[in-house]
PDB file of N, CA and C in Angstrom:
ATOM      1  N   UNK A   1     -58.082 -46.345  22.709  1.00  0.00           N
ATOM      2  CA  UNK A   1     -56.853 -46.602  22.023  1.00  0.00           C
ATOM      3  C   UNK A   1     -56.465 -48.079  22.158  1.00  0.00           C
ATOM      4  N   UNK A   2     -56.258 -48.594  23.439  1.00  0.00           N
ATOM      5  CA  UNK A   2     -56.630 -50.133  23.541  1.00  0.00           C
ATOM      6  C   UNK A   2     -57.083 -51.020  22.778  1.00  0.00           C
ATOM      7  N   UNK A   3     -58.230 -50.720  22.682  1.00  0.00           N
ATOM      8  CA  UNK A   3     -59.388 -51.553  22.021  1.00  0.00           C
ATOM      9  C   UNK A   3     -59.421 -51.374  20.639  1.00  0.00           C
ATOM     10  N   UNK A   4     -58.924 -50.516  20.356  1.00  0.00           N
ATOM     11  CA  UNK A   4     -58.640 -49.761  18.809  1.00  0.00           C
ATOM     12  C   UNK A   4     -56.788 -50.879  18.275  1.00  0.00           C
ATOM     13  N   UNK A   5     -56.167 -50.918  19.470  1.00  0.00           N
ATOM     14  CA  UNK A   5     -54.670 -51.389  18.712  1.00  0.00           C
ATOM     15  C   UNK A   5     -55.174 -53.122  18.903  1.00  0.00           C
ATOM     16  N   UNK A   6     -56.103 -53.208  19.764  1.00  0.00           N
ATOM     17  CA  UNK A   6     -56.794 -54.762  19.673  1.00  0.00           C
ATOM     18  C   UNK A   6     -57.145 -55.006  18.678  1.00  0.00           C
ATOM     19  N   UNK A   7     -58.366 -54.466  18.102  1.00  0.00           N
ATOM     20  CA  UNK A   7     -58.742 -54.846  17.062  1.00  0.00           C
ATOM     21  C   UNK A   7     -58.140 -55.062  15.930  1.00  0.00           C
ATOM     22  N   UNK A   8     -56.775 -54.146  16.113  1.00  0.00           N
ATOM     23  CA  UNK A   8     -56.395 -54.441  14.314  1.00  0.00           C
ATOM     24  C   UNK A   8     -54.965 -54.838  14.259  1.00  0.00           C
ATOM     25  N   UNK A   9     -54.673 -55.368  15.861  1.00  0.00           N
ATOM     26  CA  UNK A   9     -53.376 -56.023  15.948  1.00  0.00           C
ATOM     27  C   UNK A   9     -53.514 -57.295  14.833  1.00  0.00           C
ATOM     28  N   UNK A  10     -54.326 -58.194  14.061  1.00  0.00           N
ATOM     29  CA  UNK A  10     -53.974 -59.129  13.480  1.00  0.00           C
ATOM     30  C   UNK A  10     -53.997 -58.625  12.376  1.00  0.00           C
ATOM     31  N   UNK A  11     -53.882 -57.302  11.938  1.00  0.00           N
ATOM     32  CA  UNK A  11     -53.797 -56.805  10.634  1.00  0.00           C
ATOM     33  C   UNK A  11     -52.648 -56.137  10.505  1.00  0.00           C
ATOM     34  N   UNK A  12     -51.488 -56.473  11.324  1.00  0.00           N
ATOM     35  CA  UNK A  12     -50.220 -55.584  11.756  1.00  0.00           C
ATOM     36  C   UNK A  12     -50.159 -54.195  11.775  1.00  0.00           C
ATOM     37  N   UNK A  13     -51.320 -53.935  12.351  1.00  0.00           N
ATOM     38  CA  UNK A  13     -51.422 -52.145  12.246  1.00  0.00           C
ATOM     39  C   UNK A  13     -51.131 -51.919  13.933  1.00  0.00           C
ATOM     40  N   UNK A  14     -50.541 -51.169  14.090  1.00  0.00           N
ATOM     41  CA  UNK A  14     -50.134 -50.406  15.162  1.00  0.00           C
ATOM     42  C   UNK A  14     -50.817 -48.943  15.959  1.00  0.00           C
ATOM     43  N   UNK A  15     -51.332 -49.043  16.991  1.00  0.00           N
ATOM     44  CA  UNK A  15     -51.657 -47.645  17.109  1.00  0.00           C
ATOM     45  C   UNK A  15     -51.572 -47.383  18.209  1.00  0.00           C
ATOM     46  N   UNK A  16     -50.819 -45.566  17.662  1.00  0.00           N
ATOM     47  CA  UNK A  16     -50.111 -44.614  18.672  1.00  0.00           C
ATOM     48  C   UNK A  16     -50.617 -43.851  18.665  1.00  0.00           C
ATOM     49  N   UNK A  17     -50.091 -42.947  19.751  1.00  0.00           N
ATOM     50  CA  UNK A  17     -50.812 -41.750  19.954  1.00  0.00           C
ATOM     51  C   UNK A  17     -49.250 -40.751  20.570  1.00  0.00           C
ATOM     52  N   UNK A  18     -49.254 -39.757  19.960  1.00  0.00           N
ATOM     53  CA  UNK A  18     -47.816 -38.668  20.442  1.00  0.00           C
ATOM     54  C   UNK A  18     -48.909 -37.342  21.163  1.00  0.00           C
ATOM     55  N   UNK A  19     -48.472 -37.534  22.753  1.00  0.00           N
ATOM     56  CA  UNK A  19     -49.544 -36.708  23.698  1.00  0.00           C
ATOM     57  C   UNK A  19     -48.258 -35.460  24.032  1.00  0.00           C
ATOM     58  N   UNK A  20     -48.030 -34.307  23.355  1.00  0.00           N
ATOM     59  CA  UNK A  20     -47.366 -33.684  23.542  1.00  0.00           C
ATOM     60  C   UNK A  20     -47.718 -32.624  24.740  1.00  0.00           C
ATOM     61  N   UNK A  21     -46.631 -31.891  25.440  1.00  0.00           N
ATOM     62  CA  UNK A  21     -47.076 -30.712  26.630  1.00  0.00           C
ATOM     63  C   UNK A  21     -47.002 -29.387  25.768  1.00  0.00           C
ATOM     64  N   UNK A  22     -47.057 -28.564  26.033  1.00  0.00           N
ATOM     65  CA  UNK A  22     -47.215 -27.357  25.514  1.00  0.00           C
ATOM     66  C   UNK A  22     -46.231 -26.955  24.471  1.00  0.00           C
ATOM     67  N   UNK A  23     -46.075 -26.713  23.159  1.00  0.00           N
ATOM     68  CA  UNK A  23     -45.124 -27.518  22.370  1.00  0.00           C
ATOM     69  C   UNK A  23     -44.627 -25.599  22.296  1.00  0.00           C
ATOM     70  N   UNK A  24     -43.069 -25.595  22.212  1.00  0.00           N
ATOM     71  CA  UNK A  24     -42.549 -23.946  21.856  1.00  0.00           C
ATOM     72  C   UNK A  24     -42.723 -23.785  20.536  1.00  0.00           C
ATOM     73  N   UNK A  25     -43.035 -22.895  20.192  1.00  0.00           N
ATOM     74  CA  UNK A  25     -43.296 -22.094  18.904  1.00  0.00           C
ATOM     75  C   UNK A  25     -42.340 -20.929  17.818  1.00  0.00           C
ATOM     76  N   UNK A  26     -42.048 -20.401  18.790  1.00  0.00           N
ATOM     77  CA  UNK A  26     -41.889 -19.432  18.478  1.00  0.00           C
ATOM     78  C   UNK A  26     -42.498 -17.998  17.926  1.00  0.00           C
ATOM     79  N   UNK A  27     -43.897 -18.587  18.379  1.00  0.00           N
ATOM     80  CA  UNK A  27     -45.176 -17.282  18.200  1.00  0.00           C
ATOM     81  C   UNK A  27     -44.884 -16.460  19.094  1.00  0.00           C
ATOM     82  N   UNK A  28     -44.842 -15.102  19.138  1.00  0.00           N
ATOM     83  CA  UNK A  28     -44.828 -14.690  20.440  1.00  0.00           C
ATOM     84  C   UNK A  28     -45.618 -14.687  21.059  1.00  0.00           C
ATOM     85  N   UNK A  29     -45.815 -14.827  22.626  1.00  0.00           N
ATOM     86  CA  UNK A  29     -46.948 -14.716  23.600  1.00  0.00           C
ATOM     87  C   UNK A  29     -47.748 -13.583  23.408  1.00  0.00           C
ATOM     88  N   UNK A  30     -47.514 -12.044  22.942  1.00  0.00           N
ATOM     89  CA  UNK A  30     -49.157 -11.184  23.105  1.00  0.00           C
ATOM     90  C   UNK A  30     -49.764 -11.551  21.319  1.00  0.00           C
ATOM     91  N   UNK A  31     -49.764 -12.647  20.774  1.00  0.00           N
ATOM     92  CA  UNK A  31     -50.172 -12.975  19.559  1.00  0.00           C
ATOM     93  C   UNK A  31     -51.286 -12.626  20.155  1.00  0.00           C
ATOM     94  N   UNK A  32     -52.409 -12.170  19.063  1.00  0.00           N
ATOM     95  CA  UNK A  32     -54.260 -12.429  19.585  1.00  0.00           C
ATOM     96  C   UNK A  32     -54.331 -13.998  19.766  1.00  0.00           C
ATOM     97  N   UNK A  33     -54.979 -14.082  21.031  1.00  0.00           N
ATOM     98  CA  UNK A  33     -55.176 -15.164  21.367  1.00  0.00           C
ATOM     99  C   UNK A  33     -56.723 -15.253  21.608  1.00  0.00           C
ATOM    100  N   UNK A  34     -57.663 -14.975  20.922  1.00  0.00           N
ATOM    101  CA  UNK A  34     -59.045 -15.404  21.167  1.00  0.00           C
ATOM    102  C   UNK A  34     -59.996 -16.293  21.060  1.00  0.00           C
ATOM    103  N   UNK A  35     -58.744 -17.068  19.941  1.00  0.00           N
ATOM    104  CA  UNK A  35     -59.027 -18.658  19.159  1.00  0.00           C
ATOM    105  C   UNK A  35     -58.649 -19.584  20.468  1.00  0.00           C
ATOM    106  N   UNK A  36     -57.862 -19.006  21.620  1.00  0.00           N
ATOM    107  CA  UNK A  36     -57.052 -20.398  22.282  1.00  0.00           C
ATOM    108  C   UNK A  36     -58.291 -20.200  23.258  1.00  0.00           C
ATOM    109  N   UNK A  37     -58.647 -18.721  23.924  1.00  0.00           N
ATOM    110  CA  UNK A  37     -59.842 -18.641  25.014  1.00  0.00           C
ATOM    111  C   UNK A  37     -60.556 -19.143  24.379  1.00  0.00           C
ATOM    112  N   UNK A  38     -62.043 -19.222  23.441  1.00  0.00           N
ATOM    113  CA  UNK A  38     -62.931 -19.687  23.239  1.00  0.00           C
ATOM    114  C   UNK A  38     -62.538 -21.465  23.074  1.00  0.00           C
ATOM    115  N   UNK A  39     -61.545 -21.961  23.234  1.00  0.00           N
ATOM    116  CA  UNK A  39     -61.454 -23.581  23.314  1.00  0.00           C
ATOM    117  C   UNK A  39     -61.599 -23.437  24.688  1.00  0.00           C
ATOM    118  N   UNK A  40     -61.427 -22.504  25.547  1.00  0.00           N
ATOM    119  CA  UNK A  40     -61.012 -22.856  26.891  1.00  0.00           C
ATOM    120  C   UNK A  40     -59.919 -24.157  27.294  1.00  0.00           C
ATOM    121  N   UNK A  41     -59.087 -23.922  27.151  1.00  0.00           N
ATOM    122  CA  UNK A  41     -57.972 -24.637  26.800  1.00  0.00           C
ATOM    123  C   UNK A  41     -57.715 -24.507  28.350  1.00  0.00           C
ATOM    124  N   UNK A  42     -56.797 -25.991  28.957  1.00  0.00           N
ATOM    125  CA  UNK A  42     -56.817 -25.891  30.337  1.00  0.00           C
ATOM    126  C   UNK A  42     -55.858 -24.995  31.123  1.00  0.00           C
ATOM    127  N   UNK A  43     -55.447 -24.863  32.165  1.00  0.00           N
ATOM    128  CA  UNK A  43     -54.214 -24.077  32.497  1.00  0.00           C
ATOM    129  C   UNK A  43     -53.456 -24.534  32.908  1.00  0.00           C
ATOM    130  N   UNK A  44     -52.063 -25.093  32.530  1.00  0.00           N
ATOM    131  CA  UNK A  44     -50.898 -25.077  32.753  1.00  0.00           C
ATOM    132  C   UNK A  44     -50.582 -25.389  34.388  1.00  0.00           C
ATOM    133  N   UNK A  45     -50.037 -26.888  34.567  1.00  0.00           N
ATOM    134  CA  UNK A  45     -49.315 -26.754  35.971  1.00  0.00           C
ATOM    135  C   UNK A  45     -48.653 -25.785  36.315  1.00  0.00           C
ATOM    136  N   UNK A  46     -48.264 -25.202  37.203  1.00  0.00           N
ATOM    137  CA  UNK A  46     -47.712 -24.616  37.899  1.00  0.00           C
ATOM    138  C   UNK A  46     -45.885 -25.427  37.718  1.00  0.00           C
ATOM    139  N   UNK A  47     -45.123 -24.661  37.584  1.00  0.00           N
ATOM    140  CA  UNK A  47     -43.876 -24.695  36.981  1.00  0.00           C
ATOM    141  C   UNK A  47     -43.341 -25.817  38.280  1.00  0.00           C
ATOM    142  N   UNK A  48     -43.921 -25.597  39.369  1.00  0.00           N
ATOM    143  CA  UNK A  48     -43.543 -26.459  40.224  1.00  0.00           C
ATOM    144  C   UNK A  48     -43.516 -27.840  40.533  1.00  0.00           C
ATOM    145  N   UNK A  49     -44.828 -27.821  40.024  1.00  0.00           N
ATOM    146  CA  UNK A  49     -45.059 -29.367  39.766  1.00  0.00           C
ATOM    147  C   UNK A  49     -44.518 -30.209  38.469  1.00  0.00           C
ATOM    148  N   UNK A  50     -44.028 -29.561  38.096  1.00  0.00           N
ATOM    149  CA  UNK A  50     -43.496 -30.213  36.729  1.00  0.00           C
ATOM    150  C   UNK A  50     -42.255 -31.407  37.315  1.00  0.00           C
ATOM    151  N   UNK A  51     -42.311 -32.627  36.976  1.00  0.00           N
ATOM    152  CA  UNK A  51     -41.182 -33.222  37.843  1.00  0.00           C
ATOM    153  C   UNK A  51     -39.714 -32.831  37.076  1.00  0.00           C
ATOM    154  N   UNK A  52     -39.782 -32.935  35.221  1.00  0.00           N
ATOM    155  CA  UNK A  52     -38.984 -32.577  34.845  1.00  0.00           C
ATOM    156  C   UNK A  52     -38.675 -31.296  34.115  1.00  0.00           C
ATOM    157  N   UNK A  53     -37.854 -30.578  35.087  1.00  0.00           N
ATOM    158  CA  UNK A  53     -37.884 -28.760  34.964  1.00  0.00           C
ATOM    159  C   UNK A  53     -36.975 -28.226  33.622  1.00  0.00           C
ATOM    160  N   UNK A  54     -37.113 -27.411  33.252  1.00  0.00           N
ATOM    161  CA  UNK A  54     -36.356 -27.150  31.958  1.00  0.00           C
ATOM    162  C   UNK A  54     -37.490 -26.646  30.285  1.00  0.00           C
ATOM    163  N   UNK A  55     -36.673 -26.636  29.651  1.00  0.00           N
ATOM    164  CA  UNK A  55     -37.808 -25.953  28.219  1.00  0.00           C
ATOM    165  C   UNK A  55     -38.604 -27.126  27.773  1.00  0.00           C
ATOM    166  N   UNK A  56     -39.682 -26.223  27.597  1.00  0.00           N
ATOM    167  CA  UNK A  56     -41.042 -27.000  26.914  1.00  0.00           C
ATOM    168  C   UNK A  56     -40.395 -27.608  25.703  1.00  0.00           C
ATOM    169  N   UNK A  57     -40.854 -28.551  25.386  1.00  0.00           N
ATOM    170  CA  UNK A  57     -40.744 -29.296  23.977  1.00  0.00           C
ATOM    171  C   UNK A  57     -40.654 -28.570  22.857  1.00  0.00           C
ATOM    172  N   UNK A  58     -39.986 -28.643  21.790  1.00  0.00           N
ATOM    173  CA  UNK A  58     -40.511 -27.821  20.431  1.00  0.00           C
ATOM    174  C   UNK A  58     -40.966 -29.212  19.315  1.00  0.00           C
ATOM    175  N   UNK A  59     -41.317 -28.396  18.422  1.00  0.00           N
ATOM    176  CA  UNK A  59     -42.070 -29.033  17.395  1.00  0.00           C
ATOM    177  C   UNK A  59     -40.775 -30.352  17.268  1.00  0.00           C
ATOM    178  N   UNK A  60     -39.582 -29.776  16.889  1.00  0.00           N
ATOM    179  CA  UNK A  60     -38.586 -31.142  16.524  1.00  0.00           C
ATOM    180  C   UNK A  60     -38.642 -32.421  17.633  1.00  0.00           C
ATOM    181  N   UNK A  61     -38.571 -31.851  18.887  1.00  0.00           N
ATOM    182  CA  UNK A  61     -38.439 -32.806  20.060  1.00  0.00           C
ATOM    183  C   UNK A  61     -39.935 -33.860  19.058  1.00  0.00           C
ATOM    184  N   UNK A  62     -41.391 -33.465  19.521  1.00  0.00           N
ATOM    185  CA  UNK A  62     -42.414 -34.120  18.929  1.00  0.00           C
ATOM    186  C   UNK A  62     -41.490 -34.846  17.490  1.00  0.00           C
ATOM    187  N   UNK A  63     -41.224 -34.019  16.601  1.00  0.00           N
ATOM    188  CA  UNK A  63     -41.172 -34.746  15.113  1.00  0.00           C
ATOM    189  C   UNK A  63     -39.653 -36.128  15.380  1.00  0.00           C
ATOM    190  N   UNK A  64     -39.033 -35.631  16.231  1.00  0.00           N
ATOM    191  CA  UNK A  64     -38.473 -36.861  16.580  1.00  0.00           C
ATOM    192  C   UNK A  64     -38.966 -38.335  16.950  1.00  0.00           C
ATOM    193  N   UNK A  65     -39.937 -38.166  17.736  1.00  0.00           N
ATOM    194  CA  UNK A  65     -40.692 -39.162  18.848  1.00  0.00           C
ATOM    195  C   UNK A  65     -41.659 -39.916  17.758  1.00  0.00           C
ATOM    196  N   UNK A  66     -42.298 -39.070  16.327  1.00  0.00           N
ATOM    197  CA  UNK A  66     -43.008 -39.588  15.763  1.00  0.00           C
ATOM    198  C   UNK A  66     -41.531 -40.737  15.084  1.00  0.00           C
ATOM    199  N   UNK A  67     -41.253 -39.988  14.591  1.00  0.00           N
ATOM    200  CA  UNK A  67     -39.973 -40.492  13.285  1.00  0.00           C
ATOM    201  C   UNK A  67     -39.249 -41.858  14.247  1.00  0.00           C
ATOM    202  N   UNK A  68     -39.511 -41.736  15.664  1.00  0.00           N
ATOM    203  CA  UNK A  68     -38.938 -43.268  16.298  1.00  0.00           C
ATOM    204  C   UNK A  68     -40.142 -44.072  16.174  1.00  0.00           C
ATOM    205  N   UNK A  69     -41.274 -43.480  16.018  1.00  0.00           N
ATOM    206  CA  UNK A  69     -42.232 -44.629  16.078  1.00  0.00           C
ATOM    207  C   UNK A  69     -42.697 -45.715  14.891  1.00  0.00           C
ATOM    208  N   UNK A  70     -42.480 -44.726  14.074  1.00  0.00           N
ATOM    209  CA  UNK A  70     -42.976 -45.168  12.616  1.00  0.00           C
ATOM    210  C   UNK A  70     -42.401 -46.388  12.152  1.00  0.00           C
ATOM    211  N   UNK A  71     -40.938 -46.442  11.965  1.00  0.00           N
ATOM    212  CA  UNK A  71     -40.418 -47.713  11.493  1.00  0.00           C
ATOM    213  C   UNK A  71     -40.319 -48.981  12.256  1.00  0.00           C
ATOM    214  N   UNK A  72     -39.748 -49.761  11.889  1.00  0.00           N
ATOM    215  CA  UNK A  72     -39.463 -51.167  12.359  1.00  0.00           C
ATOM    216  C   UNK A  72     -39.103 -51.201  13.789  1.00  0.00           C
ATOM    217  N   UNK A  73     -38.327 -50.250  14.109  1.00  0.00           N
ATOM    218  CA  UNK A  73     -37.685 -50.012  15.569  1.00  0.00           C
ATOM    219  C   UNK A  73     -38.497 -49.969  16.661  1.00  0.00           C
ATOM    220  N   UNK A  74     -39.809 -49.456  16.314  1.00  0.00           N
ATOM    221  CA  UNK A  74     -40.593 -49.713  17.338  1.00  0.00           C
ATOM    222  C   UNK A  74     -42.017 -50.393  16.828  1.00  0.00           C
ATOM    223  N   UNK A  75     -41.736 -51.414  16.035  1.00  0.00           N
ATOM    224  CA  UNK A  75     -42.820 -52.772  15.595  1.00  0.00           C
ATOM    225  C   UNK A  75     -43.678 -53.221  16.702  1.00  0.00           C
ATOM    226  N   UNK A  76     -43.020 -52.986  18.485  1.00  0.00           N
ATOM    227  CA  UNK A  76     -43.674 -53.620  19.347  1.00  0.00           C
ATOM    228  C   UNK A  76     -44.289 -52.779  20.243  1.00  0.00           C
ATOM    229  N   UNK A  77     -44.490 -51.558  19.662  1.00  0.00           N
ATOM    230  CA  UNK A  77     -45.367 -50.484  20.546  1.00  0.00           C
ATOM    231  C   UNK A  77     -46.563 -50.260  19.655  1.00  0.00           C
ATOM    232  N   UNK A  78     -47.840 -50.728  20.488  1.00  0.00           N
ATOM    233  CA  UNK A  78     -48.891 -49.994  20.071  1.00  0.00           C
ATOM    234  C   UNK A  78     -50.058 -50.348  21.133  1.00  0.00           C
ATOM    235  N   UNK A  79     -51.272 -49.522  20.835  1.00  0.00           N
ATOM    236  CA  UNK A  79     -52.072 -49.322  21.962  1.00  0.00           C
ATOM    237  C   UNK A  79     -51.860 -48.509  23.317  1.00  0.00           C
ATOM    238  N   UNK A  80     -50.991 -47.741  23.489  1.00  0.00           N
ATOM    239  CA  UNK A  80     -50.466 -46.726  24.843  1.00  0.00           C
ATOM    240  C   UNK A  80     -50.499 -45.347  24.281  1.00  0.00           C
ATOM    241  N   UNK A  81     -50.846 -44.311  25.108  1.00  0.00           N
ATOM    242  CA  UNK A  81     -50.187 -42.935  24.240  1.00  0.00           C
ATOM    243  C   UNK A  81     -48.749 -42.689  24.747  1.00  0.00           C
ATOM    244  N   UNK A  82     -48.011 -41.919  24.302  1.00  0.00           N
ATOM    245  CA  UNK A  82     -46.798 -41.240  23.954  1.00  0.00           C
ATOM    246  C   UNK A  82     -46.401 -40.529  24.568  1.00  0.00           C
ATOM    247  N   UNK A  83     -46.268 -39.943  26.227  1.00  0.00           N
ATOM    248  CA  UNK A  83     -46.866 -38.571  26.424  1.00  0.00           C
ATOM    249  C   UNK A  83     -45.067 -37.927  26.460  1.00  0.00           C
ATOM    250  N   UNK A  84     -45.502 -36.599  25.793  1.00  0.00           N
ATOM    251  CA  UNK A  84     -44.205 -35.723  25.939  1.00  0.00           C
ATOM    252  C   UNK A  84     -44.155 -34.249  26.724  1.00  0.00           C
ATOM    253  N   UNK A  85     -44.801 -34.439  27.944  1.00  0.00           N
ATOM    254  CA  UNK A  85     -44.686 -33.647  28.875  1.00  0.00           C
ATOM    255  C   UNK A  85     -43.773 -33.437  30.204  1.00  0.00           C
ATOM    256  N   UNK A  86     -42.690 -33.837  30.273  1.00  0.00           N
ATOM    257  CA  UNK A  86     -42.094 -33.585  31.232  1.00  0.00           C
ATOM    258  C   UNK A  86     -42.290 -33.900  32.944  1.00  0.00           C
ATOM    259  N   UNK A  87     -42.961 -35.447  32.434  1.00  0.00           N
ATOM    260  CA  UNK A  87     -43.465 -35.837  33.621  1.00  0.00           C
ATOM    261  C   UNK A  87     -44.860 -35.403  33.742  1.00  0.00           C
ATOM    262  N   UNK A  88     -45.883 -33.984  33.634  1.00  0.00           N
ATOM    263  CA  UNK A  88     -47.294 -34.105  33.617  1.00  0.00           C
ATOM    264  C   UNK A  88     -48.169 -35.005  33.987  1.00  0.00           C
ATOM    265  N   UNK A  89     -47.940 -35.852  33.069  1.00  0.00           N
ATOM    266  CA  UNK A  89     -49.009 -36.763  33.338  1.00  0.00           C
ATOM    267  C   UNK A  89     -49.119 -38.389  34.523  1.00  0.00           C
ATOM    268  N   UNK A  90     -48.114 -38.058  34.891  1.00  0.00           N
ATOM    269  CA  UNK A  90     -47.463 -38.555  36.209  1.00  0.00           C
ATOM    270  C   UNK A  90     -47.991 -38.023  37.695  1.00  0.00           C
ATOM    271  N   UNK A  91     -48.318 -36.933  37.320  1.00  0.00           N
ATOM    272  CA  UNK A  91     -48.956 -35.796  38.510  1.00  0.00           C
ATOM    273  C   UNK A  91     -49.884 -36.751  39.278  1.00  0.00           C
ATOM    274  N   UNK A  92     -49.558 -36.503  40.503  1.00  0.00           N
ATOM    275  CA  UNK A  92     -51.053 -37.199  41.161  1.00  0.00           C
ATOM    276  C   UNK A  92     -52.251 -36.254  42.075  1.00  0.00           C
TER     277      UNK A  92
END
């Protein structure tokens, strides 16, 4: 991503990345889920470790974070990801 917002910083292109945590849905949980096992998709911290406790993200929280990035307002962000996990990726 770096090397990617390097390269095309003299072409005023910007690049982001929106690293969301487990985003709410509103699917219910016993949906068939056989599509999510065969990704083997990872498992979920433990509620404990989460530094910031409270509801998972929903789709709007994400469609917000994009909609700040896009315009002029944030002209001076690019090359980093985004992350919207509640601290996660902070974990050591």
């Amino acid at each position: 991503m770096q090397m990617a917002a390097h390269e095309v910083a003299h072409y005023e292109i910007r690049v982001v990345a929106v690293c969301p945590d487990s985003i709410e849905t509103g699917i219910p949980e016993n949906t068939e889920r056989r599509e999510v096992e065969a990704a083997k998709v990872p498992a979920e911290h433990p509620a404990s470790k989460i530094p910031l406790t409270g509801d998972k993200a929903t789709a709007e929280d994400v469609a917000e974070r994009v909609l700040f990035l896009v315009p002029d307002r944030a002209r001076r962000i690019t090359g980093s990801p985004d992350w919207i996990d509640r601290g996660q990726s902070v974990i050591v």
